[in-house]
PDB file of N, CA and C in Angstrom:
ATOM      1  N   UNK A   1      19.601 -18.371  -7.357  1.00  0.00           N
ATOM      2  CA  UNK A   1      20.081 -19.666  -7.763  1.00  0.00           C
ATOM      3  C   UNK A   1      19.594 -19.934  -9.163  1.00  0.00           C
ATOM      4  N   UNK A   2      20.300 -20.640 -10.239  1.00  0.00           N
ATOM      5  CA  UNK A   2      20.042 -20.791 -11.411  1.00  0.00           C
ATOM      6  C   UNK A   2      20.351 -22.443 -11.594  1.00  0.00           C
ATOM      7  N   UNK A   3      19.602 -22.639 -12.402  1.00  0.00           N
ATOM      8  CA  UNK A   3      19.679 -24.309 -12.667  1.00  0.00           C
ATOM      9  C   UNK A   3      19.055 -24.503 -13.844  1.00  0.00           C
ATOM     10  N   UNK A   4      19.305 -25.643 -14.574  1.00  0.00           N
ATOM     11  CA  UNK A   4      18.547 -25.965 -15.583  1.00  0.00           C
ATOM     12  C   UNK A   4      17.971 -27.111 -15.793  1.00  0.00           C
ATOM     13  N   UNK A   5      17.003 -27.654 -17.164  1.00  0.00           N
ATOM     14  CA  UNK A   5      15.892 -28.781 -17.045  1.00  0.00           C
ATOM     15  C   UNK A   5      16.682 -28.368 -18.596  1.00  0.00           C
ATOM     16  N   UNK A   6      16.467 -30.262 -18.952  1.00  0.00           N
ATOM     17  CA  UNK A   6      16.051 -30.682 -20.721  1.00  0.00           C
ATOM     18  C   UNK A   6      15.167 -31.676 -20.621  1.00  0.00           C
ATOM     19  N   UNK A   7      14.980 -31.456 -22.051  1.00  0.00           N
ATOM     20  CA  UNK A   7      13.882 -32.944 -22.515  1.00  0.00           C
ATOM     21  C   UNK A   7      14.130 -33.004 -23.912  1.00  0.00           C
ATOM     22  N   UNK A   8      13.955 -34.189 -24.034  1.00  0.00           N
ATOM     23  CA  UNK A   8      14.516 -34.934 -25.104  1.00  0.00           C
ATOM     24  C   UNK A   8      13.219 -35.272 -25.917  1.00  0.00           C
ATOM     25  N   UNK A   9      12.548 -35.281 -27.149  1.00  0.00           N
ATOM     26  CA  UNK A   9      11.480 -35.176 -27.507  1.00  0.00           C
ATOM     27  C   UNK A   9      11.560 -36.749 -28.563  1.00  0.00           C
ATOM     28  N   UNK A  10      12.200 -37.553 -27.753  1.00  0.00           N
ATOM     29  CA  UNK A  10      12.881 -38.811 -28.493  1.00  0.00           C
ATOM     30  C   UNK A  10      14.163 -39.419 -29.397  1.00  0.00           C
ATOM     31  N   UNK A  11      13.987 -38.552 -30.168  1.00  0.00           N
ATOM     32  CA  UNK A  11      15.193 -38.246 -31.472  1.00  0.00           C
ATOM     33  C   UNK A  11      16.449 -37.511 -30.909  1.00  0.00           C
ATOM     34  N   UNK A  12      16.899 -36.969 -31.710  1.00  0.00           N
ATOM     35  CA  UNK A  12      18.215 -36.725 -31.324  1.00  0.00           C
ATOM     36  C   UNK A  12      18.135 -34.958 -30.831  1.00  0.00           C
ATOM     37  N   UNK A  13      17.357 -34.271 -31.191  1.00  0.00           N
ATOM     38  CA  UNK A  13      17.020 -33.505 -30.371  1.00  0.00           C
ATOM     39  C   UNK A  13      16.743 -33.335 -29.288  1.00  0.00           C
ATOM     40  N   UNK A  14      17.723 -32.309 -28.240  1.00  0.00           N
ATOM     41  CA  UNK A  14      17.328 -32.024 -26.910  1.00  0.00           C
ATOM     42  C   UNK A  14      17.157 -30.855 -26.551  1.00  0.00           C
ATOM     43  N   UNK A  15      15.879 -30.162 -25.764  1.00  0.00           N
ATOM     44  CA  UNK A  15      15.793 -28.355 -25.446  1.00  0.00           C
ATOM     45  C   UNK A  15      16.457 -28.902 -23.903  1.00  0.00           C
ATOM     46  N   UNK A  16      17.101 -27.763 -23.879  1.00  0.00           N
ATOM     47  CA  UNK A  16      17.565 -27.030 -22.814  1.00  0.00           C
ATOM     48  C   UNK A  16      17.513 -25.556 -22.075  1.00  0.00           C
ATOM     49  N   UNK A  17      16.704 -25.750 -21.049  1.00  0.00           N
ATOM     50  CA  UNK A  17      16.294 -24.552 -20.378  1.00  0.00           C
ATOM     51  C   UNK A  17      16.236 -24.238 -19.456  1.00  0.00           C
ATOM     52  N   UNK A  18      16.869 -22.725 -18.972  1.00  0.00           N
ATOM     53  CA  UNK A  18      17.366 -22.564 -17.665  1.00  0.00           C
ATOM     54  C   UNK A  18      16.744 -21.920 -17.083  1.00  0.00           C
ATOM     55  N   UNK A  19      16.470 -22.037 -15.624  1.00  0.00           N
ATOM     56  CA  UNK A  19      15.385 -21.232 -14.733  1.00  0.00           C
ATOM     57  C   UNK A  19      16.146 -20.436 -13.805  1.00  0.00           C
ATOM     58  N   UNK A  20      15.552 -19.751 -12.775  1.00  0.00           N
ATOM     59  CA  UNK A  20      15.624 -19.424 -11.289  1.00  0.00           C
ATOM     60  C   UNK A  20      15.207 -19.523 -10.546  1.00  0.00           C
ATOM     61  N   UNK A  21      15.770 -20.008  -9.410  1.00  0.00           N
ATOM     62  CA  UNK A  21      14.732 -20.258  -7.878  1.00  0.00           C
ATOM     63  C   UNK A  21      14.842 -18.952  -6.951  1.00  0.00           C
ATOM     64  N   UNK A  22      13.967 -18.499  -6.576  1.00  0.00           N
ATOM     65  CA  UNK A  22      14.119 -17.500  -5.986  1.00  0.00           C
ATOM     66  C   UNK A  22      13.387 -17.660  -4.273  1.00  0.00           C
ATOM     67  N   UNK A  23      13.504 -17.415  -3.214  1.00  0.00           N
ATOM     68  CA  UNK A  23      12.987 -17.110  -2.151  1.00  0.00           C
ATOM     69  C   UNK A  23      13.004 -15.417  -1.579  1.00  0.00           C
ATOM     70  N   UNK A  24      12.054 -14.837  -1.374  1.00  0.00           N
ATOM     71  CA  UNK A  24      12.257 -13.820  -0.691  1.00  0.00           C
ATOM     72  C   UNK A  24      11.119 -13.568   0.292  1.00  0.00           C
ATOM     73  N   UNK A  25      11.564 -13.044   1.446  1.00  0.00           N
ATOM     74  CA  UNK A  25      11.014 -12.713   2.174  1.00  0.00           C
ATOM     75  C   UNK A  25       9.625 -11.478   2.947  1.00  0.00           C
ATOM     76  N   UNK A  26       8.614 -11.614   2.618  1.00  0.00           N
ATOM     77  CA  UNK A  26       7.527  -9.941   2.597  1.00  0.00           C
ATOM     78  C   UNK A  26       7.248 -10.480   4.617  1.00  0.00           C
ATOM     79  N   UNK A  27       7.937  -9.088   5.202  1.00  0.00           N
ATOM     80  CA  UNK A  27       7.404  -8.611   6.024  1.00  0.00           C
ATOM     81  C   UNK A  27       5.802  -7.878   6.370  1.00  0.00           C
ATOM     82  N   UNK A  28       5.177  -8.372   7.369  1.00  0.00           N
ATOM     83  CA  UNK A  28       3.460  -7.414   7.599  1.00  0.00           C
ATOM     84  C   UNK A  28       2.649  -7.919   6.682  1.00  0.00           C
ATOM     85  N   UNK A  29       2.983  -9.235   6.196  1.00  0.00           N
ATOM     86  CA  UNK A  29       1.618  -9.524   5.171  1.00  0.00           C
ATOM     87  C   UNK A  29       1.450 -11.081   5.366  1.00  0.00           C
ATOM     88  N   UNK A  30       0.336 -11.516   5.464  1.00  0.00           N
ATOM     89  CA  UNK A  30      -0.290 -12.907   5.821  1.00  0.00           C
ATOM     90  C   UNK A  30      -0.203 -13.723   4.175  1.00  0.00           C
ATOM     91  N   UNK A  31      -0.340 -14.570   4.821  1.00  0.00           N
ATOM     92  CA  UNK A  31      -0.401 -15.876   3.341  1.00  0.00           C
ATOM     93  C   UNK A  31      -1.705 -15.713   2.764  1.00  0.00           C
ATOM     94  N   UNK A  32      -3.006 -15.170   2.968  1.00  0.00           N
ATOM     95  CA  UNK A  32      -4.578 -15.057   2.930  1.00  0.00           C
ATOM     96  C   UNK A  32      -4.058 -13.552   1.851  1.00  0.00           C
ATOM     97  N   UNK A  33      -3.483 -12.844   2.810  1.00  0.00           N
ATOM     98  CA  UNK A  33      -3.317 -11.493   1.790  1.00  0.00           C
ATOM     99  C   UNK A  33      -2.173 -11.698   0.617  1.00  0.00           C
ATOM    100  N   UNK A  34      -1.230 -12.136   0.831  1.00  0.00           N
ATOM    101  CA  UNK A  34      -0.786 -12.663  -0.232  1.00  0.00           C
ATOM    102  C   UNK A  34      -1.497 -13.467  -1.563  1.00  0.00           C
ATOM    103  N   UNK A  35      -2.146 -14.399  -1.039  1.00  0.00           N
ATOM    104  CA  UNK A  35      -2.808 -14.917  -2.349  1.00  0.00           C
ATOM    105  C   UNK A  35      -4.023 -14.421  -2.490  1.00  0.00           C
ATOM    106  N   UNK A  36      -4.506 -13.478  -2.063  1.00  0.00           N
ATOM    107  CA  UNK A  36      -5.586 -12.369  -2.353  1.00  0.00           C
ATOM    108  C   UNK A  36      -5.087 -11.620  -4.020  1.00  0.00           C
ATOM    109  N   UNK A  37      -3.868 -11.553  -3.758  1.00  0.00           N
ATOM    110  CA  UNK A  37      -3.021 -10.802  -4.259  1.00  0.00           C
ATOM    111  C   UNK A  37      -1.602 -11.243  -4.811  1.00  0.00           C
ATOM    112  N   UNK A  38      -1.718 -12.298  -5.422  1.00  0.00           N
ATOM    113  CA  UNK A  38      -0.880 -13.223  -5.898  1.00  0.00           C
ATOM    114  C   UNK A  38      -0.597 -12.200  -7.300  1.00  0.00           C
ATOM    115  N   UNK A  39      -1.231 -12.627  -8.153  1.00  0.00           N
ATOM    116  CA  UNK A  39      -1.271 -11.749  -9.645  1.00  0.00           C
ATOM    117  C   UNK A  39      -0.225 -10.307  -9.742  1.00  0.00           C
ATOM    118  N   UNK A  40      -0.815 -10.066  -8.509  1.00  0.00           N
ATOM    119  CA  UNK A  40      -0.054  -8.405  -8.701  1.00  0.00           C
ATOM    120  C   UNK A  40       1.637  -8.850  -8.225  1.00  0.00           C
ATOM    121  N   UNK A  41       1.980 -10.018  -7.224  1.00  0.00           N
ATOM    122  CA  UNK A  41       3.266 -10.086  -6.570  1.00  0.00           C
ATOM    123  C   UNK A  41       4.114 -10.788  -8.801  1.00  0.00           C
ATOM    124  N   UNK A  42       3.024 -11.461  -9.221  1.00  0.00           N
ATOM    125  CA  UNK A  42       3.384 -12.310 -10.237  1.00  0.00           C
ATOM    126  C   UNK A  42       4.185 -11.540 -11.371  1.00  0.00           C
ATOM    127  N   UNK A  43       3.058 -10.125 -11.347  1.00  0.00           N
ATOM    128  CA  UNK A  43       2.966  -9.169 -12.536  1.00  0.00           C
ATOM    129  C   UNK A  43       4.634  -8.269 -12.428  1.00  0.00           C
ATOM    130  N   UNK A  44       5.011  -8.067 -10.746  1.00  0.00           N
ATOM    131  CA  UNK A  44       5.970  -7.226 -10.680  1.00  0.00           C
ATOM    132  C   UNK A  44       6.855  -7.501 -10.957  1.00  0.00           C
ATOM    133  N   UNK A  45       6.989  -8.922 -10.483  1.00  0.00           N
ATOM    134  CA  UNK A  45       8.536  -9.733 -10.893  1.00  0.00           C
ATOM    135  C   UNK A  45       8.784  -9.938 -12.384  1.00  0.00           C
ATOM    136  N   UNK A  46       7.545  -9.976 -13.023  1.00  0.00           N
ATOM    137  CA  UNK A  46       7.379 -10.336 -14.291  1.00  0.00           C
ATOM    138  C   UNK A  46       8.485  -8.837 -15.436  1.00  0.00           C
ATOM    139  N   UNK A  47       7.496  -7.712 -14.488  1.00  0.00           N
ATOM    140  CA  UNK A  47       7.866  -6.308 -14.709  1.00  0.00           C
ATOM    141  C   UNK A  47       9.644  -6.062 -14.887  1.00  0.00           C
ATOM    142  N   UNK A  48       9.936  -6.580 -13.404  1.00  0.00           N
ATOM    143  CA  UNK A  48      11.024  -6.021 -12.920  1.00  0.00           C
ATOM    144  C   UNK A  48      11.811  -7.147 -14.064  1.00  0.00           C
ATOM    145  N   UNK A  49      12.203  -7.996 -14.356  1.00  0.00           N
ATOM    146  CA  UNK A  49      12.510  -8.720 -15.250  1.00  0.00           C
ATOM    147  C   UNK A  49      12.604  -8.785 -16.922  1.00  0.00           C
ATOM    148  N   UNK A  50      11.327  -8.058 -16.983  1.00  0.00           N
ATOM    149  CA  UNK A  50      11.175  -7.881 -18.917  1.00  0.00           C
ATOM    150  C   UNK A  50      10.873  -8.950 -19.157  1.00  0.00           C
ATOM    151  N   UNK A  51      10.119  -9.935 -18.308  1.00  0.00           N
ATOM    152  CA  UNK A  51       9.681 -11.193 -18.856  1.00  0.00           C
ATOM    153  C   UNK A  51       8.067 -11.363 -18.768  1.00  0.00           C
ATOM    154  N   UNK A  52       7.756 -12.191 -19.478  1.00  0.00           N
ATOM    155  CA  UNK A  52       5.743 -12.800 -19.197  1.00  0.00           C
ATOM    156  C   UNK A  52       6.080 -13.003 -18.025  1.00  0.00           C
ATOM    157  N   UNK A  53       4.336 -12.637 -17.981  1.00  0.00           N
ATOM    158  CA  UNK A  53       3.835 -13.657 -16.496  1.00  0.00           C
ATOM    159  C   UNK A  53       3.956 -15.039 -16.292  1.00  0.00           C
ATOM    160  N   UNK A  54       3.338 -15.708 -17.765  1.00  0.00           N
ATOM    161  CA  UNK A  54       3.618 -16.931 -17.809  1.00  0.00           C
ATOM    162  C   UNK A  54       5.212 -17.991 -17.211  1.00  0.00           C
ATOM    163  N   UNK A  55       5.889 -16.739 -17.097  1.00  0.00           N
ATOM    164  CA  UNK A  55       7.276 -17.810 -17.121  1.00  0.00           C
ATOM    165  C   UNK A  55       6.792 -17.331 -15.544  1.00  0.00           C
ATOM    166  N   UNK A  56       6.839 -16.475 -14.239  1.00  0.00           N
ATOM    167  CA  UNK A  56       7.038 -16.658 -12.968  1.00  0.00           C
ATOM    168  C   UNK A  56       6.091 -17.598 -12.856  1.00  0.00           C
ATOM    169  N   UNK A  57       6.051 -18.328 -11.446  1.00  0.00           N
ATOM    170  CA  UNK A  57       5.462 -19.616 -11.303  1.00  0.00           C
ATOM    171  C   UNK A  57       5.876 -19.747  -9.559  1.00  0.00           C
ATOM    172  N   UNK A  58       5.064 -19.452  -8.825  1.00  0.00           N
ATOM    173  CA  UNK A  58       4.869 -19.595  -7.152  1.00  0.00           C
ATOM    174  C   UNK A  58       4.691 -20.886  -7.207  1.00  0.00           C
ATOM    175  N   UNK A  59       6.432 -21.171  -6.268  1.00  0.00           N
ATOM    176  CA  UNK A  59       6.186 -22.413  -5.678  1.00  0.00           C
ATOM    177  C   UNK A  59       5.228 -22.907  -4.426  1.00  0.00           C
ATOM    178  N   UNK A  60       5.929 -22.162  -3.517  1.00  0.00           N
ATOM    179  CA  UNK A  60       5.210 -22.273  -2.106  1.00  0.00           C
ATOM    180  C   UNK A  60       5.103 -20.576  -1.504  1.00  0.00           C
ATOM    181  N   UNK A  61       4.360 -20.555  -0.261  1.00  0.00           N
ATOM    182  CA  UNK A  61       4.300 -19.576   0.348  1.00  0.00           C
ATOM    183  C   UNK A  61       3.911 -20.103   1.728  1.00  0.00           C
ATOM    184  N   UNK A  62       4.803 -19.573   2.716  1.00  0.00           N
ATOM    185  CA  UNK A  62       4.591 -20.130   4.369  1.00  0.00           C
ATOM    186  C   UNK A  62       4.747 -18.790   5.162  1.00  0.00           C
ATOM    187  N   UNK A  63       4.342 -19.254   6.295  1.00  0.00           N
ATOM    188  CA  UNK A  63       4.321 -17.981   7.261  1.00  0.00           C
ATOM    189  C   UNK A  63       5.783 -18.258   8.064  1.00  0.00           C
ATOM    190  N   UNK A  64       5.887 -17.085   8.346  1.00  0.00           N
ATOM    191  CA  UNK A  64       6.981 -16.922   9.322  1.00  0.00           C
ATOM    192  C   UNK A  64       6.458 -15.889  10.414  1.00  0.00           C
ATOM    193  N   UNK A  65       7.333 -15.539  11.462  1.00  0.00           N
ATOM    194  CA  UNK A  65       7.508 -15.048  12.436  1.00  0.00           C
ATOM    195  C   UNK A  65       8.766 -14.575  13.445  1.00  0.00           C
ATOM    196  N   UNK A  66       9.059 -13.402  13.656  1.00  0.00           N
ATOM    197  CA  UNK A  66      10.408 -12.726  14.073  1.00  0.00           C
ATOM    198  C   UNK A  66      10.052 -12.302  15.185  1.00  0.00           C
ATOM    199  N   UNK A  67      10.995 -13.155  16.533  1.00  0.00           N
ATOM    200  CA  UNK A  67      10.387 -12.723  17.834  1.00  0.00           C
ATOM    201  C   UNK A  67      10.510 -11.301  17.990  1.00  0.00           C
ATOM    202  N   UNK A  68      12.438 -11.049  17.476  1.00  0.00           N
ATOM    203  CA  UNK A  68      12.938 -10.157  17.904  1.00  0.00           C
ATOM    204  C   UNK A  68      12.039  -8.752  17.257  1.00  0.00           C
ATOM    205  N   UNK A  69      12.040  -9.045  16.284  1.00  0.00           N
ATOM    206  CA  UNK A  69      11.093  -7.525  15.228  1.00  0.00           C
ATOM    207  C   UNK A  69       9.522  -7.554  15.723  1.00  0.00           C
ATOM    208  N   UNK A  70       9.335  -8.460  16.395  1.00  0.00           N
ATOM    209  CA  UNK A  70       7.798  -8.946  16.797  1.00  0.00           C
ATOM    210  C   UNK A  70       6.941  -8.724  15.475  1.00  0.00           C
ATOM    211  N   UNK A  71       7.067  -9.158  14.369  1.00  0.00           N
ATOM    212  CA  UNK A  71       7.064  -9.075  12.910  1.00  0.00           C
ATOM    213  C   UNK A  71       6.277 -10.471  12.372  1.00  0.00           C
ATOM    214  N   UNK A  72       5.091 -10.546  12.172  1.00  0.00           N
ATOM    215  CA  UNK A  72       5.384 -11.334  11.295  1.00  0.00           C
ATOM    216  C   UNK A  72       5.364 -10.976   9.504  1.00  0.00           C
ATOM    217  N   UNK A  73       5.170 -12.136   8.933  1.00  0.00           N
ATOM    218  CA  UNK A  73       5.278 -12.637   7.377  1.00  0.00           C
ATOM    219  C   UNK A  73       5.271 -13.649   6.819  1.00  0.00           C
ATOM    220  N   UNK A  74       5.795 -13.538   5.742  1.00  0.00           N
ATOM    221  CA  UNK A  74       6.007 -14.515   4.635  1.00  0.00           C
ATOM    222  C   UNK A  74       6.997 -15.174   4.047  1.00  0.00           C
ATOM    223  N   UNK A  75       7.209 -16.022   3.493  1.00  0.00           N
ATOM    224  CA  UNK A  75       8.329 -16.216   3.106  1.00  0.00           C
ATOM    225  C   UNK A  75       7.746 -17.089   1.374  1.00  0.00           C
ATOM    226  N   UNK A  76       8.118 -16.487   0.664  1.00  0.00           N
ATOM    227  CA  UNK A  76       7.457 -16.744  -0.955  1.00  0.00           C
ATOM    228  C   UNK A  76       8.595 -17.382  -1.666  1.00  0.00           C
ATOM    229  N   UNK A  77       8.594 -18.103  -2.333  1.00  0.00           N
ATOM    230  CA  UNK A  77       9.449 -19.279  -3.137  1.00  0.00           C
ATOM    231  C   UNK A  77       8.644 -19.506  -4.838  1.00  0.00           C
ATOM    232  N   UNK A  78       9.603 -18.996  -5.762  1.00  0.00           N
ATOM    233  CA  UNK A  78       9.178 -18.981  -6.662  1.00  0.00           C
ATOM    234  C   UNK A  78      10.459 -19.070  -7.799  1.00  0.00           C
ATOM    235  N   UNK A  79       9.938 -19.479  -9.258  1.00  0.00           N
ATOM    236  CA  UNK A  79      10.809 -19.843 -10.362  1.00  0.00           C
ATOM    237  C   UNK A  79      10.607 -18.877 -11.548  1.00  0.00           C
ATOM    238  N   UNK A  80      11.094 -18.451 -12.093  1.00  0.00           N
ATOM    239  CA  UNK A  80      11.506 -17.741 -13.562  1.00  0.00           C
ATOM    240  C   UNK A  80      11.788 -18.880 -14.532  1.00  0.00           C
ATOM    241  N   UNK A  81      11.196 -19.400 -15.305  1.00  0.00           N
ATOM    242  CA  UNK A  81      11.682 -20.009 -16.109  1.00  0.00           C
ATOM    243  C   UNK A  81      11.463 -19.633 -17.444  1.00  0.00           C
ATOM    244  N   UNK A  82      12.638 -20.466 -18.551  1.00  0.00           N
ATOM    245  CA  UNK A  82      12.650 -19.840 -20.137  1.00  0.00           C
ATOM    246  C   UNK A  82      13.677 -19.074 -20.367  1.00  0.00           C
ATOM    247  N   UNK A  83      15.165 -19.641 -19.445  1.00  0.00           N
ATOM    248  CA  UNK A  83      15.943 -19.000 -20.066  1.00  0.00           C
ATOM    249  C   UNK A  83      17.231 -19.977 -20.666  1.00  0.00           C
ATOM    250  N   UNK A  84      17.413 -19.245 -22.240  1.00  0.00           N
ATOM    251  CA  UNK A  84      18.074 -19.916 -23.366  1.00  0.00           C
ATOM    252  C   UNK A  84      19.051 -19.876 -22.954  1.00  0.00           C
ATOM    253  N   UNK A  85      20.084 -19.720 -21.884  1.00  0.00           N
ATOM    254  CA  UNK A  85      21.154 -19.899 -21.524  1.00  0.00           C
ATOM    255  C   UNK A  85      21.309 -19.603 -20.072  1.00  0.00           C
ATOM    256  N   UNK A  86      22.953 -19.921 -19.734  1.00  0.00           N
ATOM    257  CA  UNK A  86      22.901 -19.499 -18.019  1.00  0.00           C
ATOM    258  C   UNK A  86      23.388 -17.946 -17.903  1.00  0.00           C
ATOM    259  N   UNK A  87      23.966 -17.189 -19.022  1.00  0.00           N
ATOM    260  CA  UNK A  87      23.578 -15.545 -18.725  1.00  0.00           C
ATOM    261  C   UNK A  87      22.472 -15.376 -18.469  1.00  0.00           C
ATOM    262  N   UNK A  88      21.342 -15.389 -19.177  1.00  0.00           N
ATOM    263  CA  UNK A  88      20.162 -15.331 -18.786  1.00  0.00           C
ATOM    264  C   UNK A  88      19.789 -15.268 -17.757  1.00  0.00           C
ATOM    265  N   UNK A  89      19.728 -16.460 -17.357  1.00  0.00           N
ATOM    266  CA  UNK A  89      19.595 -16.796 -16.330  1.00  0.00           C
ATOM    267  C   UNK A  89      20.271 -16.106 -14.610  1.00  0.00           C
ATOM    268  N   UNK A  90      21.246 -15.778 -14.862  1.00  0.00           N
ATOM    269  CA  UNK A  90      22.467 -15.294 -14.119  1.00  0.00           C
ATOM    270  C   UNK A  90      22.013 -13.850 -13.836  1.00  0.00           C
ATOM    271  N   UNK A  91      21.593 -13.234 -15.194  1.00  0.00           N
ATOM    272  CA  UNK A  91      21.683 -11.697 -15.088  1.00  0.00           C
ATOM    273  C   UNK A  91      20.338 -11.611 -14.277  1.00  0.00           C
ATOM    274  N   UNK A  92      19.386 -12.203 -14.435  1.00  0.00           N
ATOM    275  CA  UNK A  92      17.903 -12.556 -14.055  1.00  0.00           C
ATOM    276  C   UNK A  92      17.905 -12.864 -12.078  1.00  0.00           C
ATOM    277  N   UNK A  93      18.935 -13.134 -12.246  1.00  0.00           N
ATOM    278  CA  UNK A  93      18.945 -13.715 -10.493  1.00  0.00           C
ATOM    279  C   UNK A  93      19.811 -12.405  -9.842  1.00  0.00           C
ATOM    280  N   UNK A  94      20.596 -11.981 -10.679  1.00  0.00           N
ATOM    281  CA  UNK A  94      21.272 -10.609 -10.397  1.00  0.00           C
ATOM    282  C   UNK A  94      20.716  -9.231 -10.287  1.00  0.00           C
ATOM    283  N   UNK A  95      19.300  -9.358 -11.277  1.00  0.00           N
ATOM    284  CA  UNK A  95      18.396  -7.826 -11.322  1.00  0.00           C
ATOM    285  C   UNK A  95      17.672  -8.264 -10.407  1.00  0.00           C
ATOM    286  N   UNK A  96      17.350  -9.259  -9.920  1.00  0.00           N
ATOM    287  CA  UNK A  96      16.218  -9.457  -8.600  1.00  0.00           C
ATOM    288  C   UNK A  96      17.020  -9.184  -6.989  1.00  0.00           C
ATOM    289  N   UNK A  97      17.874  -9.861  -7.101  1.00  0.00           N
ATOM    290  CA  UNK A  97      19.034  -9.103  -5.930  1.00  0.00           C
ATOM    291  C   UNK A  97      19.062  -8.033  -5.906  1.00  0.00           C
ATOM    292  N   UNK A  98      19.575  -6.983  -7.020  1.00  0.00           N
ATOM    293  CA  UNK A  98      19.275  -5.649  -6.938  1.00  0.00           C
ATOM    294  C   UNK A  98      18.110  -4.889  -7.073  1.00  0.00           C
ATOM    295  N   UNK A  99      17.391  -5.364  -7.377  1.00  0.00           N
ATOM    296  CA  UNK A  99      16.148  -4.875  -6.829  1.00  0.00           C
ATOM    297  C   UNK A  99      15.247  -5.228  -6.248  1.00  0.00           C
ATOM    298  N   UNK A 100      15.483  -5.970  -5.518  1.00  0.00           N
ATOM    299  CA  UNK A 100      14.501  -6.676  -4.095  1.00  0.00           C
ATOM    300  C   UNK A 100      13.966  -5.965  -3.546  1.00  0.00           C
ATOM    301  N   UNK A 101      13.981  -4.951  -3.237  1.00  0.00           N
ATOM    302  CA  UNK A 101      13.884  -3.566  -2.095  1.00  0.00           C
ATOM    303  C   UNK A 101      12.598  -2.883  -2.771  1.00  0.00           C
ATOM    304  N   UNK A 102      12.619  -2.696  -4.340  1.00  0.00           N
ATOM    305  CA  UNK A 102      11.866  -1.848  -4.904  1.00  0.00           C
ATOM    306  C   UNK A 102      10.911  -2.806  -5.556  1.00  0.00           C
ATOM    307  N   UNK A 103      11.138  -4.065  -5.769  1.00  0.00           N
ATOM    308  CA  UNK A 103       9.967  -5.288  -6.003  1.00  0.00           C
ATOM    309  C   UNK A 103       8.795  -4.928  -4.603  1.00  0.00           C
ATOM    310  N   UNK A 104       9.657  -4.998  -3.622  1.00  0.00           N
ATOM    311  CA  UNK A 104       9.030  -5.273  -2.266  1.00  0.00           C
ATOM    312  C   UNK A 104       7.919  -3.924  -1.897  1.00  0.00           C
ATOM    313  N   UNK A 105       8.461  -2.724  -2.429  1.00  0.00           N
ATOM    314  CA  UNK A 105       7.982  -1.094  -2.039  1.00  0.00           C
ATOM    315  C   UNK A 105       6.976  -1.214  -3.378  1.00  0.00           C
ATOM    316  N   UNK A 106       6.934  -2.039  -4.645  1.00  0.00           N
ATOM    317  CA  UNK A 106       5.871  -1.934  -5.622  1.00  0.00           C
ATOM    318  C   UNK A 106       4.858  -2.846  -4.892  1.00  0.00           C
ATOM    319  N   UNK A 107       5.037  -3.774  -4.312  1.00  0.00           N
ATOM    320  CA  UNK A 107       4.316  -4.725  -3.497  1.00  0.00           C
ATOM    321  C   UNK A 107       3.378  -4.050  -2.507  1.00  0.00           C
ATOM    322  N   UNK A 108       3.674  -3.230  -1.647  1.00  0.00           N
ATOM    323  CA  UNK A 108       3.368  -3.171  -0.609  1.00  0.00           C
ATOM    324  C   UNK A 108       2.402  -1.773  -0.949  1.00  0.00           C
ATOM    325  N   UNK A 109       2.782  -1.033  -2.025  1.00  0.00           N
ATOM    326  CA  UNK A 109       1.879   0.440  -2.824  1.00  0.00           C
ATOM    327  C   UNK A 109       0.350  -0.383  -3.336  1.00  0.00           C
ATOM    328  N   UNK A 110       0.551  -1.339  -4.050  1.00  0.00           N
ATOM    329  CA  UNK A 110      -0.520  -1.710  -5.104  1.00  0.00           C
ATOM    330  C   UNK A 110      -0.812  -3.087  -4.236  1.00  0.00           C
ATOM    331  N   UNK A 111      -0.345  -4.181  -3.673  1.00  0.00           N
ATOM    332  CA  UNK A 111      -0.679  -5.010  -3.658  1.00  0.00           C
ATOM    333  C   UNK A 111      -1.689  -5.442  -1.889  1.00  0.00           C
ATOM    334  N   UNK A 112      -0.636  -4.661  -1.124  1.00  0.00           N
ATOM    335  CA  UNK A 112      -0.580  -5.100   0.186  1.00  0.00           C
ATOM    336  C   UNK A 112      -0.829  -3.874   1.157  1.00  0.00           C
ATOM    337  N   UNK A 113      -1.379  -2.835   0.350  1.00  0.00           N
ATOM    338  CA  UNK A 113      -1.625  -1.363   1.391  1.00  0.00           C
ATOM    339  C   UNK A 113      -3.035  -1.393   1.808  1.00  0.00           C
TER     340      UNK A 113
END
């Protein structure tokens, strides 16, 4: 999902800047191990993106639970922000879709093994 924020700095100037909301889901890992290990989930997305750390930004993080997989996890909610337009933005929500899988397998090598 992509959306954007301005601010108006009084005058007739206004910035405009577009983010991403992202949710994804980490199977086999607790909210305790997660933010054990926040930095490294921060650094990958950062990676996988070509962007600072500074712009990802963890919203929330909650537990979940899957009767059927008898599984639990996580469920992580987080923003990309700093982007000068909605390509940006767009292509940014598009390389994380496609690579969700291999965010998740860098996660689970370095962060969560």
């Amino acid at each position: 999902t992509s959306a954007y924020s301005r601010s108006s700095t009084g005058s007739s100037d206004v910035s405009v800047t577009f983010y991403v909301e992202v949710q994804t889901t980490l199977v086999g890992v607790t909210v305790e191990e997660f933010y054990a290990s926040e930095d490294v989930f921060i650094a990958t997305v950062a990676l996988a993106l070509e962007v600072s750390v500074d712009r990802v930004d963890i919203t929330s993080v909650s537990s979940v639970s899957r009767r059927r997989l008898l599984a639990t996890g996580i469920i992580v909610s987080y923003t990309i922000t700093g982007f000068t337009n909605t390509t940006g933005a767009s292509q940014a929500a598009a390389t994380l879709e496609h690579s969700q899988s291999d965010v998740e397998q860098s996660l689970r090598s370095s962060a969560f093994a």
